[in-house]
C-alpha atoms as a PDB file:
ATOM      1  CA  UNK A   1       3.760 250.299  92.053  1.00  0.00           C
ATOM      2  CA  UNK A   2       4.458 250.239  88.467  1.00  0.00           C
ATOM      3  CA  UNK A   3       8.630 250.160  88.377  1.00  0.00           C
ATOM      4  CA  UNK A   4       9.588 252.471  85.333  1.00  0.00           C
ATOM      5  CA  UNK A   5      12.731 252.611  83.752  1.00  0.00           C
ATOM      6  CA  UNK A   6      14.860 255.353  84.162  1.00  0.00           C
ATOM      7  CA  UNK A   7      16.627 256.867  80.518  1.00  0.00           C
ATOM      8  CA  UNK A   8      20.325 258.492  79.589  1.00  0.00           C
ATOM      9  CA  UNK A   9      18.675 261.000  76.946  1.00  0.00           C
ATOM     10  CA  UNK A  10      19.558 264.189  79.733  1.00  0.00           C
ATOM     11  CA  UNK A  11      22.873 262.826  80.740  1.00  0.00           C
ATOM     12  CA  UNK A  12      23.622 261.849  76.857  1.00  0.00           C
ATOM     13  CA  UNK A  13      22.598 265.590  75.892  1.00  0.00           C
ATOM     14  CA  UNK A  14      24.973 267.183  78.516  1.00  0.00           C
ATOM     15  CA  UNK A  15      27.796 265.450  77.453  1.00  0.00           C
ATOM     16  CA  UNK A  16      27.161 266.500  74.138  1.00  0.00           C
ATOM     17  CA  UNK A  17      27.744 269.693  75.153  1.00  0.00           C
ATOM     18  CA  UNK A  18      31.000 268.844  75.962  1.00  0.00           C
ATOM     19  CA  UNK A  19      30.624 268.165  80.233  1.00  0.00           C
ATOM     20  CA  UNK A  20      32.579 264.781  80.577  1.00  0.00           C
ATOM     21  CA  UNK A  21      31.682 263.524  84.309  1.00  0.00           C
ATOM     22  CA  UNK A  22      27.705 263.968  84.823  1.00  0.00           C
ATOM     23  CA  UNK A  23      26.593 263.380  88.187  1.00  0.00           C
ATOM     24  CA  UNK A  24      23.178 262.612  89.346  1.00  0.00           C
ATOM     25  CA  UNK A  25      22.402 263.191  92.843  1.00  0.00           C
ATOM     26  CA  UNK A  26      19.089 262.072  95.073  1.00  0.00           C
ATOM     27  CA  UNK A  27      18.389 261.704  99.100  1.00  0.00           C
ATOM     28  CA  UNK A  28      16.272 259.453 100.650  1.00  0.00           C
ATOM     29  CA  UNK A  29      14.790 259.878 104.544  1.00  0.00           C
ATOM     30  CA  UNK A  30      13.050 262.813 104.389  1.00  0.00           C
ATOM     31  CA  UNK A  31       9.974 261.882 106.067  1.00  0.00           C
ATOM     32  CA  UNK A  32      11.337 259.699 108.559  1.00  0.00           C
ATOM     33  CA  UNK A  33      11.214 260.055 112.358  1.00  0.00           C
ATOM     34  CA  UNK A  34      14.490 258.703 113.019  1.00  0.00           C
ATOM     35  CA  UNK A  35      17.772 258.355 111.421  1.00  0.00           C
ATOM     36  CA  UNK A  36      19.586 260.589 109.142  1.00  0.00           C
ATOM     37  CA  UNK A  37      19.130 261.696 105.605  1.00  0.00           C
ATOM     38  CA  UNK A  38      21.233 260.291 103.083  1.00  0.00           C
ATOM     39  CA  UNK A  39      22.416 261.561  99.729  1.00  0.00           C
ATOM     40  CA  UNK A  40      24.357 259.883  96.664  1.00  0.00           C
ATOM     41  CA  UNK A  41      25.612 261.084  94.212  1.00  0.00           C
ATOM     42  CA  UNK A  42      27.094 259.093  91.165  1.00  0.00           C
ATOM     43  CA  UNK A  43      29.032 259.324  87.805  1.00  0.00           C
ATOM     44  CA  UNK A  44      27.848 256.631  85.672  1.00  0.00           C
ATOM     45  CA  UNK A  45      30.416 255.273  83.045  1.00  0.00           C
ATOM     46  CA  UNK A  46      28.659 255.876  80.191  1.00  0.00           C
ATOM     47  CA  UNK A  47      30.601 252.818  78.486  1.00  0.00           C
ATOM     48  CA  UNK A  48      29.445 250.278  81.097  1.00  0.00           C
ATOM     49  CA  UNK A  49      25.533 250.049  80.984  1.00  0.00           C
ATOM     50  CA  UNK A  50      23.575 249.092  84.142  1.00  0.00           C
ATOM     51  CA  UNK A  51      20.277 247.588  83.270  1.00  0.00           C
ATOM     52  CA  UNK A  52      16.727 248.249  84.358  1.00  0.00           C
ATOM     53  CA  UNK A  53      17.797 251.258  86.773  1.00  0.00           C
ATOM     54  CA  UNK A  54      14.969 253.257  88.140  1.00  0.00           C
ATOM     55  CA  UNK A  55      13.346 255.071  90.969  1.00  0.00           C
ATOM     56  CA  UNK A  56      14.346 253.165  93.969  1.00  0.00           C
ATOM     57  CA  UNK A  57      10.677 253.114  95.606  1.00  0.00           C
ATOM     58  CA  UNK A  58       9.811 250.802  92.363  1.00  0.00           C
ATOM     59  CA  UNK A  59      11.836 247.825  93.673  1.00  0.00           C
ATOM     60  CA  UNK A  60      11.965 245.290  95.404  1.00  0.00           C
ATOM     61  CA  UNK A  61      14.538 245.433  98.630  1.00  0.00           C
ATOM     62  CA  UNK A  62      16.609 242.495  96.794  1.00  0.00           C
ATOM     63  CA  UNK A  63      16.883 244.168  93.642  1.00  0.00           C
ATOM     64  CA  UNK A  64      17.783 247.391  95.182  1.00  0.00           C
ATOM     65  CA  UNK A  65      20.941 245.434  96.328  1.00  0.00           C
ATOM     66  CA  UNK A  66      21.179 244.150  93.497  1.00  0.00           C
ATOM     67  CA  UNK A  67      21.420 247.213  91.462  1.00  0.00           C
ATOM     68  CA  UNK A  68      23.672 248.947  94.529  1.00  0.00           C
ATOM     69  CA  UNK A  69      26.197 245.607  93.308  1.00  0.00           C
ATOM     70  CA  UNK A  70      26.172 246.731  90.072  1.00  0.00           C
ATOM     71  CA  UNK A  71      26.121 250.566  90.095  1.00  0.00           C
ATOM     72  CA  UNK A  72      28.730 251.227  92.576  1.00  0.00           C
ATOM     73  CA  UNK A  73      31.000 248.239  90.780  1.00  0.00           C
ATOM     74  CA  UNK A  74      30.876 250.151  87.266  1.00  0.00           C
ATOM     75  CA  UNK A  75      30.477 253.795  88.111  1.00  0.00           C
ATOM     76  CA  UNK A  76      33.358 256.746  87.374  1.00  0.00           C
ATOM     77  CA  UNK A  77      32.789 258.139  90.618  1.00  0.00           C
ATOM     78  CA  UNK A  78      30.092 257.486  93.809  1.00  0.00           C
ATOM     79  CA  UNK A  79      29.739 258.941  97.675  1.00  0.00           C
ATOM     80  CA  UNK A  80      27.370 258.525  99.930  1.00  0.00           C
ATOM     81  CA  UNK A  81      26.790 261.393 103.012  1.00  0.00           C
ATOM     82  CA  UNK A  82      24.330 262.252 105.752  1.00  0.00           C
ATOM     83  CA  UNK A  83      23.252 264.465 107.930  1.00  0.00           C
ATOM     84  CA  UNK A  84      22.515 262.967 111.234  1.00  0.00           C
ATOM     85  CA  UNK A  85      19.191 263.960 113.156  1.00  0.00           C
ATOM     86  CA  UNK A  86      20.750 266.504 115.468  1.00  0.00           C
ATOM     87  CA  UNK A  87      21.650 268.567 112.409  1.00  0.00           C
ATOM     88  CA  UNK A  88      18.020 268.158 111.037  1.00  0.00           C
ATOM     89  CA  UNK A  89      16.619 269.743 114.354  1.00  0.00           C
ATOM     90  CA  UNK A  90      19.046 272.057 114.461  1.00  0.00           C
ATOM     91  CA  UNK A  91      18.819 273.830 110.676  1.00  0.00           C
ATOM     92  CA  UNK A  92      15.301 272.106 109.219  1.00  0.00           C
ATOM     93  CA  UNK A  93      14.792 268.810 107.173  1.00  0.00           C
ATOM     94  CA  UNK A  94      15.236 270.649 103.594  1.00  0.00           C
ATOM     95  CA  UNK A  95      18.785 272.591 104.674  1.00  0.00           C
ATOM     96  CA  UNK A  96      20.165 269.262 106.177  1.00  0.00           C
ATOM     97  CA  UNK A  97      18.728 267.599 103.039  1.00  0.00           C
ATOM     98  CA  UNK A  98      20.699 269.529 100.841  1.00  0.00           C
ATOM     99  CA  UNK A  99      23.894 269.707 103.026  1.00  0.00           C
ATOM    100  CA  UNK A 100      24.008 265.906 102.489  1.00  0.00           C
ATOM    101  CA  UNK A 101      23.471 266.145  98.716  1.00  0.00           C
ATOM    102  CA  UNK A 102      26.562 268.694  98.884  1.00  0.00           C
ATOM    103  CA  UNK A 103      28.849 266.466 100.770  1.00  0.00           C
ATOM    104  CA  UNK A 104      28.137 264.086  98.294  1.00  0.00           C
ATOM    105  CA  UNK A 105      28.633 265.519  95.218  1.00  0.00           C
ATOM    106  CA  UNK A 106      31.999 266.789  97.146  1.00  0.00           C
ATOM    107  CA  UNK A 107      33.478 263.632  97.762  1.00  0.00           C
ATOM    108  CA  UNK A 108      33.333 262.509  94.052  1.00  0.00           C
ATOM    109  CA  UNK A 109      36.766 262.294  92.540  1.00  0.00           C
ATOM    110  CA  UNK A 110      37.413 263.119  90.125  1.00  0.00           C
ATOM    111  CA  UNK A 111      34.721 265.952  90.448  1.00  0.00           C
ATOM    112  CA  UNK A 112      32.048 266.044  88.101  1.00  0.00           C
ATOM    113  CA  UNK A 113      31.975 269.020  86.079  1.00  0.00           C
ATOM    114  CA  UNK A 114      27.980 268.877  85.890  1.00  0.00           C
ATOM    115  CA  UNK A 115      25.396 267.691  88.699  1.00  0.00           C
ATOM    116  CA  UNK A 116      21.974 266.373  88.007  1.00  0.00           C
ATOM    117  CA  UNK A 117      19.381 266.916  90.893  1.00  0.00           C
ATOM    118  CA  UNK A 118      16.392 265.357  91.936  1.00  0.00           C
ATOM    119  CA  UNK A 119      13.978 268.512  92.414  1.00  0.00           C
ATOM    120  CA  UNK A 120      16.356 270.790  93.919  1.00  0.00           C
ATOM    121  CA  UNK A 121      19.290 272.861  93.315  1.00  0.00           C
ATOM    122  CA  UNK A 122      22.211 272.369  95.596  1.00  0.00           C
ATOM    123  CA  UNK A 123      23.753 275.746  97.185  1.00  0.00           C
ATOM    124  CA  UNK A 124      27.829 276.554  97.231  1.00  0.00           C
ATOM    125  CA  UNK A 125      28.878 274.274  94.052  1.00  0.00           C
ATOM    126  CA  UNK A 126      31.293 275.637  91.979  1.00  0.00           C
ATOM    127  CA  UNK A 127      30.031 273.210  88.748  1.00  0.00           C
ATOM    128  CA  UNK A 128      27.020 273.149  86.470  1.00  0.00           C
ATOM    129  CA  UNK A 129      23.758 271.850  87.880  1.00  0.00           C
ATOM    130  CA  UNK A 130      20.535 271.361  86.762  1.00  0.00           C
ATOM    131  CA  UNK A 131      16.920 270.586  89.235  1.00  0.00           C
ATOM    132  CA  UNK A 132      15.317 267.710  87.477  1.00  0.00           C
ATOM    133  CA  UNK A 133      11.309 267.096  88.422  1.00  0.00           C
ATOM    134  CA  UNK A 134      11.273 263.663  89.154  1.00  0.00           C
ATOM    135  CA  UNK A 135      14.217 262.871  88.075  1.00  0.00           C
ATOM    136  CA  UNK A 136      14.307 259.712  90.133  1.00  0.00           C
ATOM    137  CA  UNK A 137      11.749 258.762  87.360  1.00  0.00           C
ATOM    138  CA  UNK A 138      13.425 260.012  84.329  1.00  0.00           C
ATOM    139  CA  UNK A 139      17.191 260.350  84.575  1.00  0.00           C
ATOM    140  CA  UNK A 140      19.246 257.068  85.256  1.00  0.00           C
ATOM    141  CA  UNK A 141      22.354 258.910  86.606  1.00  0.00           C
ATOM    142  CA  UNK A 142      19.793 260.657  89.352  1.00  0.00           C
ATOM    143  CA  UNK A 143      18.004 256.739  89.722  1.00  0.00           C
ATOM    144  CA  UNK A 144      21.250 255.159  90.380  1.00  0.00           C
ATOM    145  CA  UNK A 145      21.510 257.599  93.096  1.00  0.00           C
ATOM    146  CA  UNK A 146      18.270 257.253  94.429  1.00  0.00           C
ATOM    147  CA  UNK A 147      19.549 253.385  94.868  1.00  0.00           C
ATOM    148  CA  UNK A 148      22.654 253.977  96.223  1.00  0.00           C
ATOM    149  CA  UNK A 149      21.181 256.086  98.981  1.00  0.00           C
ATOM    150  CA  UNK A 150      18.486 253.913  99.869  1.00  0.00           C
ATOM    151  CA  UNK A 151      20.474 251.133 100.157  1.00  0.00           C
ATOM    152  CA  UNK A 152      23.531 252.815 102.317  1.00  0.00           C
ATOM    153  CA  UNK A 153      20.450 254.473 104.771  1.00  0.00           C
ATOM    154  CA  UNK A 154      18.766 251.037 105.457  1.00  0.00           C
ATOM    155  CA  UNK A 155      21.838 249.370 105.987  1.00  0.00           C
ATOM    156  CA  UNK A 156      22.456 251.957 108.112  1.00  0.00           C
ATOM    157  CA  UNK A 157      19.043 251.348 110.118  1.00  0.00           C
ATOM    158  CA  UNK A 158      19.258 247.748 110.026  1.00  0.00           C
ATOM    159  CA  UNK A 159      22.611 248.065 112.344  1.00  0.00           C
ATOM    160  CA  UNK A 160      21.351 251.300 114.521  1.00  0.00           C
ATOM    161  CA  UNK A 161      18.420 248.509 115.107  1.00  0.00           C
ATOM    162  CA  UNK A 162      21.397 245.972 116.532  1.00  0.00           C
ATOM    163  CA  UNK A 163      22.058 249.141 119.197  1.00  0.00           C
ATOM    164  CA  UNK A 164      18.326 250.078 119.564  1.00  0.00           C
ATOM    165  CA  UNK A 165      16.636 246.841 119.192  1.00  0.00           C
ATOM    166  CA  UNK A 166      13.083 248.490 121.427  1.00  0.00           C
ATOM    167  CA  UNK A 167      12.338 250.596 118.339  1.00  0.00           C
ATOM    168  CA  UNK A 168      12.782 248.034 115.196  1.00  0.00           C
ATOM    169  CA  UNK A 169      14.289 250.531 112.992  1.00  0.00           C
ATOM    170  CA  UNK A 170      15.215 246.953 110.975  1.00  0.00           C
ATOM    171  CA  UNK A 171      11.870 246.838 110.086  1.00  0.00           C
ATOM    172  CA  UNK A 172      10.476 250.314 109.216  1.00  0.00           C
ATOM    173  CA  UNK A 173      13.700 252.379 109.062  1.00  0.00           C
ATOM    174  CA  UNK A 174      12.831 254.800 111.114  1.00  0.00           C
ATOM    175  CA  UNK A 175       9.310 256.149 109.137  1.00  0.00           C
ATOM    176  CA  UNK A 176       6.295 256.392 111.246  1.00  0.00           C
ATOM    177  CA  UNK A 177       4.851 253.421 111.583  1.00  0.00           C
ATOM    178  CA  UNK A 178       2.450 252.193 113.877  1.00  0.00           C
ATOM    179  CA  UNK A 179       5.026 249.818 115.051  1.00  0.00           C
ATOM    180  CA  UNK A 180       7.163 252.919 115.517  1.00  0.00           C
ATOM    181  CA  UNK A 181       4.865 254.767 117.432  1.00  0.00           C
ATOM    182  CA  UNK A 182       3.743 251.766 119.774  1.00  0.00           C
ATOM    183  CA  UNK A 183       7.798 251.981 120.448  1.00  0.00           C
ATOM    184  CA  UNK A 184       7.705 255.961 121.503  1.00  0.00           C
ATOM    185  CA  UNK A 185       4.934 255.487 123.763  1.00  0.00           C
ATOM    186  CA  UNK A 186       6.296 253.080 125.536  1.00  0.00           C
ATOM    187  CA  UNK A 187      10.739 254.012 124.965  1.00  0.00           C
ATOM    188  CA  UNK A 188      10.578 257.778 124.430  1.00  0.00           C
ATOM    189  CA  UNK A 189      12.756 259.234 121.807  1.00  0.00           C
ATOM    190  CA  UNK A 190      16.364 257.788 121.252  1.00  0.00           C
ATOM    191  CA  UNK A 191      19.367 260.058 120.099  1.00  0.00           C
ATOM    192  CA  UNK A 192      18.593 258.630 116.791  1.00  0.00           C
ATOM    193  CA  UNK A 193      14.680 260.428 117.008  1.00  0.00           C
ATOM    194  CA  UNK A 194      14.352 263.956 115.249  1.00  0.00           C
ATOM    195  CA  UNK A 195      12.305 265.933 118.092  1.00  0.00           C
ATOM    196  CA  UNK A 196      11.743 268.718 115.949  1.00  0.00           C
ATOM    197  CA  UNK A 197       9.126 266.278 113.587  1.00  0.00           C
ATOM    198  CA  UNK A 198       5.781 265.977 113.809  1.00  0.00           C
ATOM    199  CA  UNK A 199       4.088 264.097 115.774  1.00  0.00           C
ATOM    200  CA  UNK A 200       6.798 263.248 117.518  1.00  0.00           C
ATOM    201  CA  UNK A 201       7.143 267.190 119.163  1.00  0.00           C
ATOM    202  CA  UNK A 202       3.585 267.102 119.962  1.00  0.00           C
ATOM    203  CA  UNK A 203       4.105 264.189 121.767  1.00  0.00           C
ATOM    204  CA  UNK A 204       6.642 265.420 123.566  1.00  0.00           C
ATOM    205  CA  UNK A 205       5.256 268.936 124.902  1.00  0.00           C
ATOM    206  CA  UNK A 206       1.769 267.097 125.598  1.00  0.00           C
ATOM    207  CA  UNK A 207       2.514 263.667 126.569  1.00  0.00           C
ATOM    208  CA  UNK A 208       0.034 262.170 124.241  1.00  0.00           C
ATOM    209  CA  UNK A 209       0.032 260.967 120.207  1.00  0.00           C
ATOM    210  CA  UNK A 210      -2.244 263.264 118.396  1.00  0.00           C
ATOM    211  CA  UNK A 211      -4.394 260.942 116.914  1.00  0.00           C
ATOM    212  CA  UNK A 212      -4.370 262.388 113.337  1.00  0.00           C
ATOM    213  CA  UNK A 213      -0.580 261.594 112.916  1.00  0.00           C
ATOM    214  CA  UNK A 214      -1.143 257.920 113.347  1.00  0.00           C
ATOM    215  CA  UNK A 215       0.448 256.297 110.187  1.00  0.00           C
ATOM    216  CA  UNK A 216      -0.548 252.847 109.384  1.00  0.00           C
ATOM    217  CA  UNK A 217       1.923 250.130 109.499  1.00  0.00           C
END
């Protein structure tokens, strides 16, 4: 995948309009068939440059880590947040998405007084906001937050795999993989497991895999 740089020009323009703390906000475990999503949201010091940020599905796990060092050392403001997969059956994938993004841009301090989303716009927040398509792509604030989350949710897999070690969420964090699904056959859903996702629900009113969910991997 060709890694592309992420730019300042929309954060740069906001604060020319006079909003001091822009924060850019991303979640990453949509998709996934266990484990929670996670959102980040981060102020970026505008003083204190952090190279070659970008969409964090263009790197490398060790530069992600990398760049996690080095955003969350110079940033104004970051939080991480989650909503766990009982909360994603419970409400849907999207409203659990965006209840993470929400507790993230809420633990900021100080608050930002302007939010930068990737795609969406976030319900209840009293600030400015702005949905940015692909902003992942195009806005560093929103990149570095992409990386931040990413980072904090396989971490987070890599020690549910220490308390689950039959699934190997180490490995595939939780996304459908035929490693993953060899796992369910044989295990069954953990606590971890969102039961309201595809194919996982089939296979648990029928019994079997439907055979045109099978992911590679």
């Amino acid at each position: 995948m060709v890694k592309v740089r992420a730019f300042r020009t929309l954060e740069n323009s906001f604060r020319r309009m006079g909003f001091n703390h822009v924060a850019g906000v991303d979640e990453v475990g949509r998709g996934c068939l266990a484990g929670p999503v996670v959102a980040a949201a981060v102020v970026l010091n505008p003083d204190r440059y952090v190279p070659r940020v970008c969409d964090s599905k263009t790197v490398t796990a060790l530069e992600r880590e990398r760049l996690y060092d080095s955003i969350t050392r110079v940033a104004v403001t970051w939080g991480v947040a989650a909503a766990d997969p009982a909360e994603i059956d419970t409400i849907n994938i999207h409203q659990a998405s965006l209840r993470a993004m929400q507790r993230a841009v809420l633990m900021l301090a100080p608050s930002p007084d302007c939010v930068l989303v990737d795609a969406f716009r976030i319900p209840d927040l009293l600030m400015a906001q702005r949905a940015v398509i692909h902003g992942d792509s195009r806005c560093t604030a929103i990149a570095a937050a992409s990386i931040v989350a990413k980072v904090a949710r396989d971490r987070l897999m890599v020690g549910l795999s220490q308390h689950l070690p039959a699934y190997g969420f180490a490995s595939h964090k939780g996304y459908g993989t035929a490693v993953h699904e060899r796992a369910l056959r044989a295990h069954g859903p953990s606590p971890q497991h969102r039961r309201s996702f595809r194919p996982l629900a089939d296979f648990l009113t029928t019994g079997e895999w439907p055979e045109r969910e099978r992911v590679n991997g």
